[in-house]
PDB file of N, CA and C in Angstrom:
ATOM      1  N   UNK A   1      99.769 -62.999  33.825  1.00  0.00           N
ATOM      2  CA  UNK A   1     100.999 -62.613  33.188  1.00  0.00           C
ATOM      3  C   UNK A   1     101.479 -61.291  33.782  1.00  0.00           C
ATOM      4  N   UNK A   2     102.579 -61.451  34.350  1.00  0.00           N
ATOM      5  CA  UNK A   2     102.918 -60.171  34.687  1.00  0.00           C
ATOM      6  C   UNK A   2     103.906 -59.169  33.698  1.00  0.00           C
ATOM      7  N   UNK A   3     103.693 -57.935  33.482  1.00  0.00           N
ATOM      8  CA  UNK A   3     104.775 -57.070  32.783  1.00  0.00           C
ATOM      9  C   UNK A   3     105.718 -56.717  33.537  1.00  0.00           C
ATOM     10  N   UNK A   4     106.937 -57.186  32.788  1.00  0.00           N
ATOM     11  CA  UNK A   4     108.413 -56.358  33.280  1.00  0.00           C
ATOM     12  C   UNK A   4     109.096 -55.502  32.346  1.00  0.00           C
ATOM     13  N   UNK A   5     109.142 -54.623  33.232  1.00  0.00           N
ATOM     14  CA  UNK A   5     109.949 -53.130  32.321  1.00  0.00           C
ATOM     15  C   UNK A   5     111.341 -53.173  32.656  1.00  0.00           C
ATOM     16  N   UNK A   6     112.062 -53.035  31.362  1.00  0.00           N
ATOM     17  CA  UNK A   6     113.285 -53.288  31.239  1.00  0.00           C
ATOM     18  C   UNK A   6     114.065 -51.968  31.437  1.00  0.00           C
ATOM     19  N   UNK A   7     114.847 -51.068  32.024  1.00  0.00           N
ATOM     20  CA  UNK A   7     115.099 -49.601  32.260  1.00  0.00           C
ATOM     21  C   UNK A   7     116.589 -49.437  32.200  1.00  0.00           C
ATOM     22  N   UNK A   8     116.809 -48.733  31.241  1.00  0.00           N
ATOM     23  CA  UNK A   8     118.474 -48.741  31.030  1.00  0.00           C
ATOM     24  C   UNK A   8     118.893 -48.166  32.401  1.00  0.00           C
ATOM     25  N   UNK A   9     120.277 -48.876  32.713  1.00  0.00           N
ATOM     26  CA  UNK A   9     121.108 -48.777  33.773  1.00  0.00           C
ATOM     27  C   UNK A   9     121.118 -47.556  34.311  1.00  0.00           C
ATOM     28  N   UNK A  10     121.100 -46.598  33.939  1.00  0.00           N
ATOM     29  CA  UNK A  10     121.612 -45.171  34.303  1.00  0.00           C
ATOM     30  C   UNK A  10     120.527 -44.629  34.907  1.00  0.00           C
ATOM     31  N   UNK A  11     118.818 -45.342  34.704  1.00  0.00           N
ATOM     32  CA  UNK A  11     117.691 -44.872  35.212  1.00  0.00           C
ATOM     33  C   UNK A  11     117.506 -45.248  36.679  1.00  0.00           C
ATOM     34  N   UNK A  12     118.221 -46.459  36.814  1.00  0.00           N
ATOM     35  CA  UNK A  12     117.650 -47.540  37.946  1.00  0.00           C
ATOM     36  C   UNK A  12     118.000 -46.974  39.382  1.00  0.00           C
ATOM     37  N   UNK A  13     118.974 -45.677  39.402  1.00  0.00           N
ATOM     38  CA  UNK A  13     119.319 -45.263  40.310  1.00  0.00           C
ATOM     39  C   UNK A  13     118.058 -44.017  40.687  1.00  0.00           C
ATOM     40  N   UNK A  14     117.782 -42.979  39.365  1.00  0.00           N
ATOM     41  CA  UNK A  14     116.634 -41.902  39.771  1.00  0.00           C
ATOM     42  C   UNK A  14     115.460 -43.244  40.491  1.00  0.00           C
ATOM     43  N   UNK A  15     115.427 -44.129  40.054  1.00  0.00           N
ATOM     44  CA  UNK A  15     113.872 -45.332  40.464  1.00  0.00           C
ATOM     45  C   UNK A  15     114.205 -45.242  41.929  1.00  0.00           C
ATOM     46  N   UNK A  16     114.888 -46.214  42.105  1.00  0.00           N
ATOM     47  CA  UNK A  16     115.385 -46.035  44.286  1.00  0.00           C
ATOM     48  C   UNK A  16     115.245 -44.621  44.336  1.00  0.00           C
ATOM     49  N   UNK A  17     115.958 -43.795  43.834  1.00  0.00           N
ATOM     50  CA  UNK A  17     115.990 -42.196  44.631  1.00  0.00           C
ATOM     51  C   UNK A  17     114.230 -41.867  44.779  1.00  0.00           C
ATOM     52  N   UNK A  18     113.566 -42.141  43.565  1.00  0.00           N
ATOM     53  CA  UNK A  18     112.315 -41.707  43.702  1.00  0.00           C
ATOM     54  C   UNK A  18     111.522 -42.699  44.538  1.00  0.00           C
ATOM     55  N   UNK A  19     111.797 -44.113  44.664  1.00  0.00           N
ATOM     56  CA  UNK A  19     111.052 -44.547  45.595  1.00  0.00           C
ATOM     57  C   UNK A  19     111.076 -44.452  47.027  1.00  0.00           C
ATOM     58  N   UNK A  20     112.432 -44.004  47.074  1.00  0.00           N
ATOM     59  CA  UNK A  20     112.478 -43.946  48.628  1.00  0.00           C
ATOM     60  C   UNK A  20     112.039 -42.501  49.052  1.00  0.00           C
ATOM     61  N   UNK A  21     112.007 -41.415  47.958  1.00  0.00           N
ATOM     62  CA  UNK A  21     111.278 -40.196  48.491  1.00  0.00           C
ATOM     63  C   UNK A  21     109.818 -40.637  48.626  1.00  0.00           C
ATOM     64  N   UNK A  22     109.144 -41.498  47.656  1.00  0.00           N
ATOM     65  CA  UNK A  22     107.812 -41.875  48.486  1.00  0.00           C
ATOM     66  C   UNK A  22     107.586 -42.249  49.552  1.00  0.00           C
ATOM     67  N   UNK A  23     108.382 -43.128  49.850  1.00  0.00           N
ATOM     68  CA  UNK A  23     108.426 -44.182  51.087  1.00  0.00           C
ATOM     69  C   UNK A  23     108.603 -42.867  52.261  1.00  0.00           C
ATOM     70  N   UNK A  24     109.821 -42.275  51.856  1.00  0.00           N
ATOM     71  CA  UNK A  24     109.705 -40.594  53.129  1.00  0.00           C
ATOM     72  C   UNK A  24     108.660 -40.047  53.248  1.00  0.00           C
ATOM     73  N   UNK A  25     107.709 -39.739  52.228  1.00  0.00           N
ATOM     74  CA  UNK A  25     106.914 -38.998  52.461  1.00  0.00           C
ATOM     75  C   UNK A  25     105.651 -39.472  52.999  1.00  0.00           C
ATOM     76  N   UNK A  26     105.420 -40.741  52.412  1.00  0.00           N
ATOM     77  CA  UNK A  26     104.294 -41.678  53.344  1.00  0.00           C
ATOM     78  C   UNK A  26     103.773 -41.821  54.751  1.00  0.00           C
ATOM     79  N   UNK A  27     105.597 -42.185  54.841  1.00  0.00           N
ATOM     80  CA  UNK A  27     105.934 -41.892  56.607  1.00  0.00           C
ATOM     81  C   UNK A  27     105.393 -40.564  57.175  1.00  0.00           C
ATOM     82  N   UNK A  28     105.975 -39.522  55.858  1.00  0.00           N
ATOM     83  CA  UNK A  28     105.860 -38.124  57.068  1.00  0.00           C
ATOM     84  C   UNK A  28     104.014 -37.819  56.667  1.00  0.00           C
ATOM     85  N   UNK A  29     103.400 -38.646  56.097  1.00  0.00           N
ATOM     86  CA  UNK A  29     101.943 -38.047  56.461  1.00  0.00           C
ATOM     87  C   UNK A  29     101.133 -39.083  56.896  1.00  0.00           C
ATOM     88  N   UNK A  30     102.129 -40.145  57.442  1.00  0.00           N
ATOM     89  CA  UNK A  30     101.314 -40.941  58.981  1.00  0.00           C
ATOM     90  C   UNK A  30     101.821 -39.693  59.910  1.00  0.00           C
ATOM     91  N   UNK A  31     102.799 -39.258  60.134  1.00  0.00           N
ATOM     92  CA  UNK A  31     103.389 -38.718  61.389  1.00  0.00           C
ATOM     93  C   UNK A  31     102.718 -37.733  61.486  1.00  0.00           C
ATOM     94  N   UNK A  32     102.396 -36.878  60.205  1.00  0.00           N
ATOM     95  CA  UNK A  32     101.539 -35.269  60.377  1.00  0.00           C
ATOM     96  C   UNK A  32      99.875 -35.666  60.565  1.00  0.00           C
ATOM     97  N   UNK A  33      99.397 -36.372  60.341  1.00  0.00           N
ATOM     98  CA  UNK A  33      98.229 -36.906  60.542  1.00  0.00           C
ATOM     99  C   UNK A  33      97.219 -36.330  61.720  1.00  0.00           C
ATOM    100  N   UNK A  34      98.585 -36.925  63.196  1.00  0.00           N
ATOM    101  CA  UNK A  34      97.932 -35.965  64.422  1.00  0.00           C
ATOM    102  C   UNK A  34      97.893 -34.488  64.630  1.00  0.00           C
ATOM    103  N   UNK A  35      98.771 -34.086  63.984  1.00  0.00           N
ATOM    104  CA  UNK A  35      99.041 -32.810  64.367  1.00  0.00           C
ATOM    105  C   UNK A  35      97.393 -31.921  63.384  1.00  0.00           C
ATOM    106  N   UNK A  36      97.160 -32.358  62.181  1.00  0.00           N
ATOM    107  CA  UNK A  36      96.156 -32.070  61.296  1.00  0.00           C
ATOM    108  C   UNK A  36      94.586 -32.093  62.344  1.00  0.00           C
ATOM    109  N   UNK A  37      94.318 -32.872  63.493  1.00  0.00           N
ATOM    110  CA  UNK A  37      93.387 -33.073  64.135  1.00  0.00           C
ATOM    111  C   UNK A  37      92.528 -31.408  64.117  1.00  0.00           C
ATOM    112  N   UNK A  38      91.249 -32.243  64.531  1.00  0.00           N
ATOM    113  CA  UNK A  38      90.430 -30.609  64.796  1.00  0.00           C
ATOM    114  C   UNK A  38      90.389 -30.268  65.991  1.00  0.00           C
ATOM    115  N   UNK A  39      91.244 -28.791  66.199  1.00  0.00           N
ATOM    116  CA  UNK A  39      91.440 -28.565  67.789  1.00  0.00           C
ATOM    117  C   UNK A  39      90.110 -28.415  68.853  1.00  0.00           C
ATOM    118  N   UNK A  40      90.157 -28.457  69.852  1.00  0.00           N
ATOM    119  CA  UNK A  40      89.444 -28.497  70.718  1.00  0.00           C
ATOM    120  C   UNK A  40      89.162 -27.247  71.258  1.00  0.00           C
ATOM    121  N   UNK A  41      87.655 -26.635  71.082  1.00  0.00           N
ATOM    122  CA  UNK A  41      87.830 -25.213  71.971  1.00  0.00           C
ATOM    123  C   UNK A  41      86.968 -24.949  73.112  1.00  0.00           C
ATOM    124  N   UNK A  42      87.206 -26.208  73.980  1.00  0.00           N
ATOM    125  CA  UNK A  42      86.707 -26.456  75.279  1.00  0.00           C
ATOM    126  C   UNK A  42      87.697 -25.286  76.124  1.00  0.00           C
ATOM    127  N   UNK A  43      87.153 -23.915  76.431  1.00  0.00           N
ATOM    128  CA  UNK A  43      88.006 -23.216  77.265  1.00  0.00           C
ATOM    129  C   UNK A  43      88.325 -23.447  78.550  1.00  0.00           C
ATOM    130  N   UNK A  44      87.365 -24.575  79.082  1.00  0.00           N
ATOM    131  CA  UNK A  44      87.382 -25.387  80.723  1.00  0.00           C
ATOM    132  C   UNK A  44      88.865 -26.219  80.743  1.00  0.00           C
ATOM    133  N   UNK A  45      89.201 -26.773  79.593  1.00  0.00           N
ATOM    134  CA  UNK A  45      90.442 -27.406  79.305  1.00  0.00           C
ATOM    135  C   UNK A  45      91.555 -26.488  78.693  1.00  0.00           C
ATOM    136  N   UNK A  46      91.594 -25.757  77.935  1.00  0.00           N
ATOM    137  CA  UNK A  46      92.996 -25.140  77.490  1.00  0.00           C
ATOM    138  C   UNK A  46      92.697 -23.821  77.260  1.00  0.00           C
ATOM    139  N   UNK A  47      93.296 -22.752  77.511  1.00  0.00           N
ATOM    140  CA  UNK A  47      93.459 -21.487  77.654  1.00  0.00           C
ATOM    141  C   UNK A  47      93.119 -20.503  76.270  1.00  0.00           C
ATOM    142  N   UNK A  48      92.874 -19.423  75.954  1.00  0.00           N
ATOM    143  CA  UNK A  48      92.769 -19.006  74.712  1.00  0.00           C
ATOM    144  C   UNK A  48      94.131 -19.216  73.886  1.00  0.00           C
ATOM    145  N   UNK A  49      95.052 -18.646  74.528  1.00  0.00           N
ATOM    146  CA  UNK A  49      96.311 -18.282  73.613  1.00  0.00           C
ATOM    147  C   UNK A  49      96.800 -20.223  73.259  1.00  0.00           C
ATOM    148  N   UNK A  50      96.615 -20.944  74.158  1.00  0.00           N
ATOM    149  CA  UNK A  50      96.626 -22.566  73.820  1.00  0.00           C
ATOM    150  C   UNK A  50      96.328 -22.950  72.791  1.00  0.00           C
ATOM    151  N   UNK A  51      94.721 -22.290  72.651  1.00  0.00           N
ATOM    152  CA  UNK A  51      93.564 -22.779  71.961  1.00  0.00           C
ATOM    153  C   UNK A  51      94.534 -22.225  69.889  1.00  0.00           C
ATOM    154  N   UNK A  52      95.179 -20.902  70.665  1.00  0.00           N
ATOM    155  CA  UNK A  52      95.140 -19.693  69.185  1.00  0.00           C
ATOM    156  C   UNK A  52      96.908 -20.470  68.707  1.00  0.00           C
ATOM    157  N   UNK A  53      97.940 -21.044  69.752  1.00  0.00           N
ATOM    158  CA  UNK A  53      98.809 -21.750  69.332  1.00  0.00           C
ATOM    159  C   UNK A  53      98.556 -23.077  68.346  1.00  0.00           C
ATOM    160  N   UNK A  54      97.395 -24.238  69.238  1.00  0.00           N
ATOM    161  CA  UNK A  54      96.790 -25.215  68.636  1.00  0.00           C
ATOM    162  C   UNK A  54      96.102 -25.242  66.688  1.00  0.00           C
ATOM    163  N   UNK A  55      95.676 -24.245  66.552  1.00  0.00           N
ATOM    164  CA  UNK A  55      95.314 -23.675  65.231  1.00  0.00           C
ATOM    165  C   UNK A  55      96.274 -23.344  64.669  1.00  0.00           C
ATOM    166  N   UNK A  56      97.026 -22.237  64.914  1.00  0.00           N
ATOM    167  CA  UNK A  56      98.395 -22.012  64.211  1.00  0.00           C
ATOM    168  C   UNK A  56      99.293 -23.163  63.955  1.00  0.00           C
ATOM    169  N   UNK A  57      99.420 -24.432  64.763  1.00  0.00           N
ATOM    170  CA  UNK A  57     100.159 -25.884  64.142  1.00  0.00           C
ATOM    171  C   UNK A  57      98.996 -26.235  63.554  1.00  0.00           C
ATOM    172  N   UNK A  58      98.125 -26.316  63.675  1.00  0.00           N
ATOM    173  CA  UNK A  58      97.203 -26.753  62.461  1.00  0.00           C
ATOM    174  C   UNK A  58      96.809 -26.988  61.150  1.00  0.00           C
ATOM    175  N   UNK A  59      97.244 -25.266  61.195  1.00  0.00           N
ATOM    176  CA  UNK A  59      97.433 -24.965  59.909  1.00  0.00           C
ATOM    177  C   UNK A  59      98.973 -25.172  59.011  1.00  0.00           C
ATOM    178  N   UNK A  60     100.030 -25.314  59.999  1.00  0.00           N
ATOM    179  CA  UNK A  60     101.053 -25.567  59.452  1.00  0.00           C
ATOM    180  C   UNK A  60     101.192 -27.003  59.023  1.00  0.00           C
ATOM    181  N   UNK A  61     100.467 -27.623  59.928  1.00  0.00           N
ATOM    182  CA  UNK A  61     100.437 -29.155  59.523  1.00  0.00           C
ATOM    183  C   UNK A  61     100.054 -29.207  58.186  1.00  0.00           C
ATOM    184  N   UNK A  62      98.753 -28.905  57.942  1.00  0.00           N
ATOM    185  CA  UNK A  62      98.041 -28.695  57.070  1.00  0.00           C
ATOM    186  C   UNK A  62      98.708 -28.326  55.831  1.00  0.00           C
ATOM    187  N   UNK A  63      99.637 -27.363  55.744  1.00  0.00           N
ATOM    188  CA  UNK A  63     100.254 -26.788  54.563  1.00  0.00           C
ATOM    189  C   UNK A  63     101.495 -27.422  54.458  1.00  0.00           C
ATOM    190  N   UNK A  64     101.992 -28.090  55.485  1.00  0.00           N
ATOM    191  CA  UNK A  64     102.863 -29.067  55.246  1.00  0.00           C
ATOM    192  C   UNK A  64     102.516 -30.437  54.344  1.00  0.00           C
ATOM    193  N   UNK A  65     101.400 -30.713  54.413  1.00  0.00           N
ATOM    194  CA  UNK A  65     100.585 -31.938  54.010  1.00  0.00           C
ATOM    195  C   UNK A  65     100.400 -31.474  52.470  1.00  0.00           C
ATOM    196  N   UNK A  66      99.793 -30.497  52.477  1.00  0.00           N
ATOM    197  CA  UNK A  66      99.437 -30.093  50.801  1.00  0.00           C
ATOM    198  C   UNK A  66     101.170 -30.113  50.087  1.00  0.00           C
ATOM    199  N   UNK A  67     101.843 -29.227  50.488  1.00  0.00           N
ATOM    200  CA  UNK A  67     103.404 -29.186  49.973  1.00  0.00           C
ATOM    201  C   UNK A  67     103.704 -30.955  49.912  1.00  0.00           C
ATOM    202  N   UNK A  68     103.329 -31.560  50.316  1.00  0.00           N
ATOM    203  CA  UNK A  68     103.864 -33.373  50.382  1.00  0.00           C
ATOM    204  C   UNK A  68     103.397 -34.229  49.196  1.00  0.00           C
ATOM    205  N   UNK A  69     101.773 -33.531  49.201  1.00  0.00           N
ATOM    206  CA  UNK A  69     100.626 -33.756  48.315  1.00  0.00           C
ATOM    207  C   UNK A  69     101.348 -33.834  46.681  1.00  0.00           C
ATOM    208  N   UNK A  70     101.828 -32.403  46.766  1.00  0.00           N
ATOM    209  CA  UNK A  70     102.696 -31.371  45.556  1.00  0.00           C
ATOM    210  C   UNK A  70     103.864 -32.366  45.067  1.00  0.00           C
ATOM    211  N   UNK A  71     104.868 -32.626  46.182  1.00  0.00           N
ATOM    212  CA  UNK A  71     105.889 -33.559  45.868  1.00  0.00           C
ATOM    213  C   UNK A  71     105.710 -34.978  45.565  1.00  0.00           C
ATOM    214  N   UNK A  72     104.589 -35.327  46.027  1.00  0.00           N
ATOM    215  CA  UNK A  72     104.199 -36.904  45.787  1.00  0.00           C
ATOM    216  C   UNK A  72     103.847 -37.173  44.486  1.00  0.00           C
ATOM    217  N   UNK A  73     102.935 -36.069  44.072  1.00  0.00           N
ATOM    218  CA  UNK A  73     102.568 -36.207  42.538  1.00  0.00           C
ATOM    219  C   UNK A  73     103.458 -35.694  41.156  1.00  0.00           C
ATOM    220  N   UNK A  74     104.580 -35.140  41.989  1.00  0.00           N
ATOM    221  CA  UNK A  74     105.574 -34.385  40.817  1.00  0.00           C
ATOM    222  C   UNK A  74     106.442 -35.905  40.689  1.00  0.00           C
ATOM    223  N   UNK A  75     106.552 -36.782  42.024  1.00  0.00           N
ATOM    224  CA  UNK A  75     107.427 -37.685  41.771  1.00  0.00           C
ATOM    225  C   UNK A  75     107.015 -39.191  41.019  1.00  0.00           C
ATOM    226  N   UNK A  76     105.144 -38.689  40.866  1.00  0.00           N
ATOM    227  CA  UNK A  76     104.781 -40.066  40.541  1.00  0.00           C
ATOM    228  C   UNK A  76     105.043 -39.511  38.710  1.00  0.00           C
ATOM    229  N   UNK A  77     104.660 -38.224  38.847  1.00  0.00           N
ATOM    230  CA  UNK A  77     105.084 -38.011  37.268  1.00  0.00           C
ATOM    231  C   UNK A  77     106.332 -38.629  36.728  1.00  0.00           C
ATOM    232  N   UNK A  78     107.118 -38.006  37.631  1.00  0.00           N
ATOM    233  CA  UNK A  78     109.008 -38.580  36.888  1.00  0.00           C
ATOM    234  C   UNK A  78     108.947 -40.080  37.024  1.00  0.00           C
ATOM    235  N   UNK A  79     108.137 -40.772  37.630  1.00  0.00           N
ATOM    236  CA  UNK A  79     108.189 -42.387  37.502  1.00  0.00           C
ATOM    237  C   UNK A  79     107.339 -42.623  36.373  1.00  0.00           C
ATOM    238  N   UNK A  80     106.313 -41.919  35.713  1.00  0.00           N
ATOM    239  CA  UNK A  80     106.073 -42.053  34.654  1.00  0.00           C
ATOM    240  C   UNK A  80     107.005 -41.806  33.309  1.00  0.00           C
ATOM    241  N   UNK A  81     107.136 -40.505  33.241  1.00  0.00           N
ATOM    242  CA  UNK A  81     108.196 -39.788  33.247  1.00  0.00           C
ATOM    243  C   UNK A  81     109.770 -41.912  32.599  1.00  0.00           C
ATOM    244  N   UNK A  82     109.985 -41.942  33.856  1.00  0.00           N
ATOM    245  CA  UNK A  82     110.900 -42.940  33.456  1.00  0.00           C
ATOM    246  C   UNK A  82     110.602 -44.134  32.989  1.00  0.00           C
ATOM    247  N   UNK A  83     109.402 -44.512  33.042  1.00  0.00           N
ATOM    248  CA  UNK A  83     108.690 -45.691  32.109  1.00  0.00           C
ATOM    249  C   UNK A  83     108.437 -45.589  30.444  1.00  0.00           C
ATOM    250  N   UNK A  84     108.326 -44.317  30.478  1.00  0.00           N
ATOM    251  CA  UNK A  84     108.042 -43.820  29.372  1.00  0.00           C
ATOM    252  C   UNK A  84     109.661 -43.231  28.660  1.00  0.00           C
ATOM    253  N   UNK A  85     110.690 -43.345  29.048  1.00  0.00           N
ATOM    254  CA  UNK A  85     111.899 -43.334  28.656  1.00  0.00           C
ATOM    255  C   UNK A  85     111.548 -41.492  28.183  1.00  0.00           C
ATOM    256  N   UNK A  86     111.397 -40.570  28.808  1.00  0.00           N
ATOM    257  CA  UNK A  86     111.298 -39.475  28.551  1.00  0.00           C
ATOM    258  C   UNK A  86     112.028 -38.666  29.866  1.00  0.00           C
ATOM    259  N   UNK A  87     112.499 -39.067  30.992  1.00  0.00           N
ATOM    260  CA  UNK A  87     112.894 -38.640  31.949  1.00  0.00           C
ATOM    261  C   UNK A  87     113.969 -38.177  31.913  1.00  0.00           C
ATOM    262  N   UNK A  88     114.456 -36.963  32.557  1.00  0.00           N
ATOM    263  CA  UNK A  88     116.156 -36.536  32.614  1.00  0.00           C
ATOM    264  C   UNK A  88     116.102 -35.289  31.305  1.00  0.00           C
ATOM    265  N   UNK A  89     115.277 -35.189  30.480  1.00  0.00           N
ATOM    266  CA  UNK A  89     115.483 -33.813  29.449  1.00  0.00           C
ATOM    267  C   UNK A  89     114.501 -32.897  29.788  1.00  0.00           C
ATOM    268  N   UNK A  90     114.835 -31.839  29.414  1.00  0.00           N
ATOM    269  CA  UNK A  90     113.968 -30.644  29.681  1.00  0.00           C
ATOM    270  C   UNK A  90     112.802 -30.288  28.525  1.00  0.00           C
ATOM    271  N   UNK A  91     112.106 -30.093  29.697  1.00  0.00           N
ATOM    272  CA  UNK A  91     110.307 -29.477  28.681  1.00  0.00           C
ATOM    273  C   UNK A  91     110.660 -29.245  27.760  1.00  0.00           C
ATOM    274  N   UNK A  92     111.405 -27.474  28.085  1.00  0.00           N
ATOM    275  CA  UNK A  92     111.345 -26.680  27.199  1.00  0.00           C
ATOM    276  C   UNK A  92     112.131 -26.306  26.149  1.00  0.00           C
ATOM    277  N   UNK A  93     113.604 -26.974  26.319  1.00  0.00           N
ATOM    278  CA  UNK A  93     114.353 -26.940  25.093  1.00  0.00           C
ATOM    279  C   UNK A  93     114.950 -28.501  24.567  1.00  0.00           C
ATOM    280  N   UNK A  94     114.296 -29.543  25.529  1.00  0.00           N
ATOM    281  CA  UNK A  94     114.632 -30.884  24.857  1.00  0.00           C
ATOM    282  C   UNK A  94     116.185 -31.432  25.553  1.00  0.00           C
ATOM    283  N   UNK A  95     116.867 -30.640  26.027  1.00  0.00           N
ATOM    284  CA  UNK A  95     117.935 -31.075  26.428  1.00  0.00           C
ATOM    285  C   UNK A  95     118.589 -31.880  27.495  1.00  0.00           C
ATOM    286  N   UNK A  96     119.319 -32.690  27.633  1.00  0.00           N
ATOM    287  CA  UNK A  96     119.059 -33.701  29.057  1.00  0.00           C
ATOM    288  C   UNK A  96     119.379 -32.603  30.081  1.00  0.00           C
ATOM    289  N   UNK A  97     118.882 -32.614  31.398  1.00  0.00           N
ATOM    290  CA  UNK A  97     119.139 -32.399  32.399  1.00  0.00           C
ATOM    291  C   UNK A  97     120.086 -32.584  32.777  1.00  0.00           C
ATOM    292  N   UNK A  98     120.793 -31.898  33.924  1.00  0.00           N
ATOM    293  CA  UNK A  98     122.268 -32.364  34.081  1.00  0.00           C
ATOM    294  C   UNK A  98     122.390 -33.142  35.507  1.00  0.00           C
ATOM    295  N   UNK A  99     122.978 -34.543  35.492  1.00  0.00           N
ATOM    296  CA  UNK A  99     122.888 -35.572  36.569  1.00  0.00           C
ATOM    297  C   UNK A  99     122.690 -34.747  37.974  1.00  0.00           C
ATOM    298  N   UNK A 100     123.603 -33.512  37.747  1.00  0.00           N
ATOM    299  CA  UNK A 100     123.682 -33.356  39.710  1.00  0.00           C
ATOM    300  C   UNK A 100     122.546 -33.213  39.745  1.00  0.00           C
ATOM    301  N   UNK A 101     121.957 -32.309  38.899  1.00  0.00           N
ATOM    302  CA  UNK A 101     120.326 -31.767  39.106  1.00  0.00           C
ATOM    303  C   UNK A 101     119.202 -32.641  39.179  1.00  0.00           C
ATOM    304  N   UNK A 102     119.256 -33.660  38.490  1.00  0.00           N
ATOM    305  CA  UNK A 102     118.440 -34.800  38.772  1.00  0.00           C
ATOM    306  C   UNK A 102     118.668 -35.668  40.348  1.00  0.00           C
ATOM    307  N   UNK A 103     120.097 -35.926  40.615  1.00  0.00           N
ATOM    308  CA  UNK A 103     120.065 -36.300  41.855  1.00  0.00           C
ATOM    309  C   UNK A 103     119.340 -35.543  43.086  1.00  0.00           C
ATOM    310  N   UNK A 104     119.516 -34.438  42.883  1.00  0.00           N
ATOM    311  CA  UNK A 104     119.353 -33.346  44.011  1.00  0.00           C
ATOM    312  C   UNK A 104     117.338 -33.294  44.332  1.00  0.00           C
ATOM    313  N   UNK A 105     116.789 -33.393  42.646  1.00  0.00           N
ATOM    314  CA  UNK A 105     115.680 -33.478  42.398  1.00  0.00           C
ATOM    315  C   UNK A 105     115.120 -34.241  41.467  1.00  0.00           C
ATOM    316  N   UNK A 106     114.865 -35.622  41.525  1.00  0.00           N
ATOM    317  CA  UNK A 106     114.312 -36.155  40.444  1.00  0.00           C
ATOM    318  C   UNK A 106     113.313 -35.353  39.625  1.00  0.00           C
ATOM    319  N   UNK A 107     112.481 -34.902  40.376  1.00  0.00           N
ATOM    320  CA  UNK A 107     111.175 -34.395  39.990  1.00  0.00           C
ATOM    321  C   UNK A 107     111.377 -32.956  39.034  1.00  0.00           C
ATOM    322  N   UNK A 108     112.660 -32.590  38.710  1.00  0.00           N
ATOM    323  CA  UNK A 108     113.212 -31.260  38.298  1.00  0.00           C
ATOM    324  C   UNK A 108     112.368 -31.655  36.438  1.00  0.00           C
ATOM    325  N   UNK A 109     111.983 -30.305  35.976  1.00  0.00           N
ATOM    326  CA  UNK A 109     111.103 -30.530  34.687  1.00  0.00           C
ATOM    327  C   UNK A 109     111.937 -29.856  33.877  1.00  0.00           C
ATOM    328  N   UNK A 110     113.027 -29.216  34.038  1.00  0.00           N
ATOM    329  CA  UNK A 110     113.792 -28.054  33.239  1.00  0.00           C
ATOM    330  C   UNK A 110     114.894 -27.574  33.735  1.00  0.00           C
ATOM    331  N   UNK A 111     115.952 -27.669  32.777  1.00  0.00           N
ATOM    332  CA  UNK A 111     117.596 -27.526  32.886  1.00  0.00           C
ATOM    333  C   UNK A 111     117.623 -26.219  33.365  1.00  0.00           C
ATOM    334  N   UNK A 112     119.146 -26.266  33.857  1.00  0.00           N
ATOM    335  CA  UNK A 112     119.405 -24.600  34.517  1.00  0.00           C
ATOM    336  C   UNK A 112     119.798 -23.298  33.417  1.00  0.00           C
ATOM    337  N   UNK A 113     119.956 -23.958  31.697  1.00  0.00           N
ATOM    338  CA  UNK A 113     119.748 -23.294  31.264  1.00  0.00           C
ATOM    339  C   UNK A 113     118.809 -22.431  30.548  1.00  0.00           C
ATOM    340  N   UNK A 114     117.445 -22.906  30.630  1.00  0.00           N
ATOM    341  CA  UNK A 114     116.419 -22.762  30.335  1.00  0.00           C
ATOM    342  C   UNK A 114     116.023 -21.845  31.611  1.00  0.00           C
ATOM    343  N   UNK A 115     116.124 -21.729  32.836  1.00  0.00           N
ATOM    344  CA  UNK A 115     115.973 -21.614  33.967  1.00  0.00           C
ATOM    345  C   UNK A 115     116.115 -19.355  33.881  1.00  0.00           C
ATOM    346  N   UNK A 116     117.509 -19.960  33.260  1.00  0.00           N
ATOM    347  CA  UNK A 116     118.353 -18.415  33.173  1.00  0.00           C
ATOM    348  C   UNK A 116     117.609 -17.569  31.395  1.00  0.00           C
ATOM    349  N   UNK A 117     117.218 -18.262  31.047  1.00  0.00           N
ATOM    350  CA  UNK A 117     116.472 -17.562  30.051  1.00  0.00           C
ATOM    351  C   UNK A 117     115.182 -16.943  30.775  1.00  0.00           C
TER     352      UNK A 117
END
């Protein structure tokens, strides 16, 4: 038996927006994958400052990957988040979010007026 979730109209658009930011981000951590490798410090093959560039993308890869990590799980929240018909209002004072702000960021947890408090 399979379950189908029924999602009022106005949600079905944050669903695509949020699935296709997965689907982006999937992609971008096949693509960062190589760059994450463990550099090589065969000095017979690549030079020091090579060797000290190679680490420095390394690590950017790397912190690029965690930041992806960050967004992947903020967005699996708001898909919970929209199953659970709780999506689009804010934490902290209950109030809906305002559409642009949700477009811009599904994953947004709190209105811009709460923001300015």
């Amino acid at each position: 038996m399979q379950l189908i979730l029924v999602m009022e109209p106005k949600f079905t658009k944050y669903k695509k927006l949020i699935d296709l930011q997965l689907e982006e981000l999937t992609a971008d951590n096949e693509l960062g994958q190589s760059a994450q490798k463990t550099v090589e410090l065969d000095q017979q093959s690549v030079g020091r400052l090579s060797r000290m560039d190679a680490l420095q993308s390394q690590a950017m890869a790397q912190a690029q990957q965690r930041r992806r990590d960050v967004l992947k799980r903020s967005l699996q929240a708001a898909l919970q988040r929209l199953l659970e018909e709780e999506f689009g209002y804010c934490l902290e004072c209950g109030d809906e979010i305002a559409e642009a702000r949700l477009l811009a960021n599904p994953a947004v947890l709190i209105c811009m007026a709460c923001i300015k408090d």
